[in-house]
Protein backbone atom coordinates (compact mmCIF):
# COMPACT_ATOMS: atom_id res chain seq x y z
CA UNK A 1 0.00 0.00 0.00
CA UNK A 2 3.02 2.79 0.69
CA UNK A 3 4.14 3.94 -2.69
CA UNK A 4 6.77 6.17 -3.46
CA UNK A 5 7.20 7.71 -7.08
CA UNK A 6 10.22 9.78 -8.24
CA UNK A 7 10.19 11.61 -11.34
CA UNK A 8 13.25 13.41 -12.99
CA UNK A 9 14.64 15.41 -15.35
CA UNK A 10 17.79 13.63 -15.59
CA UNK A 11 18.33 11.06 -18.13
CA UNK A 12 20.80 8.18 -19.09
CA UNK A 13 20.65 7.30 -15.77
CA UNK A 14 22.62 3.57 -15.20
CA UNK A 15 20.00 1.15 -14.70
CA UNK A 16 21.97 -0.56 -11.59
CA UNK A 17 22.11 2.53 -10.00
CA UNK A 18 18.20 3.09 -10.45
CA UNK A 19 17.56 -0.31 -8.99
CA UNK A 20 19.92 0.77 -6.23
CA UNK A 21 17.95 3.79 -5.20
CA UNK A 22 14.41 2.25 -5.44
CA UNK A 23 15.75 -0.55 -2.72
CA UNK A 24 16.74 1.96 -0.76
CA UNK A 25 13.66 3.89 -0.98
CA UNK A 26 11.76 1.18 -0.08
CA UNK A 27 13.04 0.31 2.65
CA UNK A 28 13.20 3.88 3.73
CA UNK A 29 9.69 4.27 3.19
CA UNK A 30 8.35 1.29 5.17
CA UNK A 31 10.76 2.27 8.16
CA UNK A 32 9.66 5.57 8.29
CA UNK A 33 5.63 4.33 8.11
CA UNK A 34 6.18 1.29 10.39
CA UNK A 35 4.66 -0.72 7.90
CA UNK A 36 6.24 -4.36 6.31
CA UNK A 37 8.62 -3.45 2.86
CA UNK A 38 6.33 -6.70 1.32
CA UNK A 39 3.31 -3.97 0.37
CA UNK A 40 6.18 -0.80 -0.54
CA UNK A 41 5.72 -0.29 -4.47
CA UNK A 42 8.31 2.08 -6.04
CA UNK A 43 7.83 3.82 -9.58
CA UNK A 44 10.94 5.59 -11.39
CA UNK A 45 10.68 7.57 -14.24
CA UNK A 46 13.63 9.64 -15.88
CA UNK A 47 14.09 11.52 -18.57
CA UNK A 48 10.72 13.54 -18.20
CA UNK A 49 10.30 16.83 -19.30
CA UNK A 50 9.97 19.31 -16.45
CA UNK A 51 10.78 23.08 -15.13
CA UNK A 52 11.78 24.32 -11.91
CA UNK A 53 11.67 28.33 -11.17
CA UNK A 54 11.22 28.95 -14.41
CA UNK A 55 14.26 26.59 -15.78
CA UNK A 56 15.13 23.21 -16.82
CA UNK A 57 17.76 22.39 -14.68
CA UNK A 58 18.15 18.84 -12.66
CA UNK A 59 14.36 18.38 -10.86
CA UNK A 60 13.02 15.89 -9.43
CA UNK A 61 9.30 15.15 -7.85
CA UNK A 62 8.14 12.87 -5.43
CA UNK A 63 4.74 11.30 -4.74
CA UNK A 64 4.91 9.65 -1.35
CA UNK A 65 1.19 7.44 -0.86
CA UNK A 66 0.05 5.22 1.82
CA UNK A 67 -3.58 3.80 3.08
CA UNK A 68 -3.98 5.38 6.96
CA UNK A 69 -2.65 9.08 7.94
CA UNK A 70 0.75 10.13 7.85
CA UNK A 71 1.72 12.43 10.54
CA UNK A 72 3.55 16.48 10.37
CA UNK A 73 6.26 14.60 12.17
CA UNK A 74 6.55 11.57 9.63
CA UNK A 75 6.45 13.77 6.64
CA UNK A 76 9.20 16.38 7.68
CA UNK A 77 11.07 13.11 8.35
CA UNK A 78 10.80 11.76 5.38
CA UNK A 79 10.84 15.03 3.40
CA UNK A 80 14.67 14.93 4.82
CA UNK A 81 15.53 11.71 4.21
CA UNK A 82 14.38 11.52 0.37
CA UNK A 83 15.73 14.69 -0.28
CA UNK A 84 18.97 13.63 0.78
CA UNK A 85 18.78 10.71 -0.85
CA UNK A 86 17.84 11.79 -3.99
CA UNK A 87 19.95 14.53 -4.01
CA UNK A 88 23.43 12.10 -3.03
CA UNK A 89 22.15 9.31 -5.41
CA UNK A 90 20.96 11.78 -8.73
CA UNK A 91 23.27 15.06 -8.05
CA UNK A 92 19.78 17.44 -7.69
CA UNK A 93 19.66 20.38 -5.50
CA UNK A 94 17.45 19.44 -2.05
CA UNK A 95 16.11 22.87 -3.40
CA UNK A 96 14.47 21.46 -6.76
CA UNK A 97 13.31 18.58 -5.41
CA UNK A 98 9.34 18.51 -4.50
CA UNK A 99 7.40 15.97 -2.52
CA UNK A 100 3.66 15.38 -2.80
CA UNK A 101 2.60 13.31 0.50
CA UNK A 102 -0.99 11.40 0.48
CA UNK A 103 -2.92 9.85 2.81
CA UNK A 104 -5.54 7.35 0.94
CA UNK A 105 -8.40 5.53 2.69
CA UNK A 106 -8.15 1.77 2.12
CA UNK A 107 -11.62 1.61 0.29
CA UNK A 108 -9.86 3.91 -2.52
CA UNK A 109 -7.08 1.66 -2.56
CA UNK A 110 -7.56 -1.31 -4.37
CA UNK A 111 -4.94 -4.87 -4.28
CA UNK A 112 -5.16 -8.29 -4.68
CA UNK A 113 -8.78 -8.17 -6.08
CA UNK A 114 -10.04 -6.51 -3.81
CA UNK A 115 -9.23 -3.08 -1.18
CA UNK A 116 -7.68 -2.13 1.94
């Protein structure tokens, strides 16, 4: 049910190094939640065409998702922890880097036939 989708600007990005990240975003993410990594789904997408203040220099956008409610606490957590992340592993400014946080309710989220 926790999700965590990064889109960037930056492209030819080594595919190891990708697969790196999203491991350790995952397991980031369910830490910081307290929920199992077995339900953490991570989505990468590079190479997508985006501004930032008005140019198109190294972005990057974040979509952090999960079925209960996510805490001020929790988010300014993990809005530190991602940033840093993403800014050591992809070279982006923690300043061009946005994060949208979502709570869902488990009837809007649907898996394994059926919803949470």
């Amino acid at each position: 049910m926790p999700l965590i989708k990064v889109q960037t600007s930056i492209e030819n990005l080594d595919r190891k190094d990708v697969k790196i990240l999203l491991t350790n975003l995952s397991s980031k993410l369910a830490k910081h939640l307290g929920k199992p990594e077995s339900y953490v789904m991570t989505s990468f997408e590079a190479d997508v065409s985006m501004t930032f203040g008005g140019t198109f220099e190294p972005t990057c956008y974040l979509e952090v998702k999960s079925v209960g409610t996510m805490s001020s606490s929790q988010t300014k957590n993990m809005s530190q922890d991602f940033c840093t992340v993403i800014s050591d592993s992809l070279g982006i400014a923690k300043n061009r880097i946005y994060i949208e946080f979502a709570d869902a309710q488990g009837y809007l989220w649907g898996w394994n036939a059926s919803t949470f």
